[in-house]
Protein backbone atom coordinates (compact mmCIF):
# COMPACT_ATOMS: atom_id res chain seq x y z
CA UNK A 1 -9.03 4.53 2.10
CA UNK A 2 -11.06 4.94 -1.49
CA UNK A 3 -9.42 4.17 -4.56
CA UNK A 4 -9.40 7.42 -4.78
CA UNK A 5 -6.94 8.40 -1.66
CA UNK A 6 -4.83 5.66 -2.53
CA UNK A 7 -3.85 6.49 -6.11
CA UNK A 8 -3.05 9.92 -5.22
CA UNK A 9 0.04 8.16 -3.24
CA UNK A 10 1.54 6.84 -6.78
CA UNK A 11 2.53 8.22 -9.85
CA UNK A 12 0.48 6.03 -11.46
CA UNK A 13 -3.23 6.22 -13.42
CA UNK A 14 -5.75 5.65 -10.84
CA UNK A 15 -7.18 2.99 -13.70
CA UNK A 16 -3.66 0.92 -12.51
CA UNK A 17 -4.49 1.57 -9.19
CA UNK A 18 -7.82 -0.04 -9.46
CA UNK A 19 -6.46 -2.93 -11.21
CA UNK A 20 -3.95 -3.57 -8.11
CA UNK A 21 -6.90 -3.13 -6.21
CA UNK A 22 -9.17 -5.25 -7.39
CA UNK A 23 -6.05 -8.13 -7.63
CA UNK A 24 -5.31 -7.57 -3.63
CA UNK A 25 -8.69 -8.28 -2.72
CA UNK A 26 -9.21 -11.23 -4.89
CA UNK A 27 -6.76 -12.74 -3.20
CA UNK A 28 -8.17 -11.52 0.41
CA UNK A 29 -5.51 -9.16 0.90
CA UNK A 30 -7.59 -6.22 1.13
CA UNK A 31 -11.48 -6.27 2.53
CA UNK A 32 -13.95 -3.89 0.90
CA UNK A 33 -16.63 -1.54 2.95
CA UNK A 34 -19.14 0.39 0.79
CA UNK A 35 -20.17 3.27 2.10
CA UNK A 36 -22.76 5.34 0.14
CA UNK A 37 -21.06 5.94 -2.88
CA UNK A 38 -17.39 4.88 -2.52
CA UNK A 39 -15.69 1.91 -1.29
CA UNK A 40 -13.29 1.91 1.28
CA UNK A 41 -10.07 -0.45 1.12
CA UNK A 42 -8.61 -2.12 4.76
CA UNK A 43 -6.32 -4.38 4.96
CA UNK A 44 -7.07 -8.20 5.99
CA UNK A 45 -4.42 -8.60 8.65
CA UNK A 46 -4.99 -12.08 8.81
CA UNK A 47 -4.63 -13.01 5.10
CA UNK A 48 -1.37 -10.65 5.52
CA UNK A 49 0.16 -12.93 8.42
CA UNK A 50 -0.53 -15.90 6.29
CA UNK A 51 1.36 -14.54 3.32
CA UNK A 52 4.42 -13.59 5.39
CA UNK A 53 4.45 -17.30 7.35
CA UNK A 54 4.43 -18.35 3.73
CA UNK A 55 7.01 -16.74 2.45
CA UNK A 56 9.42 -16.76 5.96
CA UNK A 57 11.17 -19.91 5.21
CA UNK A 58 12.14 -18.26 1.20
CA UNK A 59 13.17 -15.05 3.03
CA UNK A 60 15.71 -16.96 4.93
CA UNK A 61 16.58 -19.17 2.05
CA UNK A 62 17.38 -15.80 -0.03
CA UNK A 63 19.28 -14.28 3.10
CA UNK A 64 21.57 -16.64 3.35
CA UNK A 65 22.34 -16.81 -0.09
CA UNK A 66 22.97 -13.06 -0.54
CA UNK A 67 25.28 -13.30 2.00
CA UNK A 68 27.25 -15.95 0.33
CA UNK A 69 27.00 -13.66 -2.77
CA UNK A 70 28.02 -11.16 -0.75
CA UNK A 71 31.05 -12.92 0.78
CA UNK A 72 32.33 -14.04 -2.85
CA UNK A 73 32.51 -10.28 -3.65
CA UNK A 74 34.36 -9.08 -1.26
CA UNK A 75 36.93 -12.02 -1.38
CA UNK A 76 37.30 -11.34 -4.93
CA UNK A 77 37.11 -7.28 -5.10
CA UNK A 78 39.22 -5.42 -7.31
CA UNK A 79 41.03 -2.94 -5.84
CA UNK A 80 40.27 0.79 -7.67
């Protein structure tokens, strides 16, 4: 998609948009493809699958303290 397409899906100024952009593909996140004129944006499923075996053992980590949180509430709820 061009910038373009992709700001239209926020309510957002395309200027942010580009900024986000520009960040995302910095960090390999996103791979650009000129074409004429405008630049297309695709996502770099590889750099994706690295973030999220990154960030797996910290989504468990969180999990299972949520559900602790979680468990404290509802031992301790007030009744209404």
């Amino acid at each position: 998609m061009t910038a373009g397409a992709i700001a239209a899906n926020f309510d957002t100024a395309r200027p942010t948009v580009s900024k986000h952009l520009q960040i995302l593909t910095e960090c390999e996140l996103l791979k650009q493809e000129q074409s004429g004129r405008e630049i297309h944006y695709h996502l770099n499923p590889a750099k994706m699958r690295e973030i999220a075996d990154f960030i797996e053992p910290f989504r468990k980590l969180w999990d299972d303290r949520f559900n602790k949180l979680e468990a404290v509430m509802k031992k301790y709820k007030t009744p209404k």
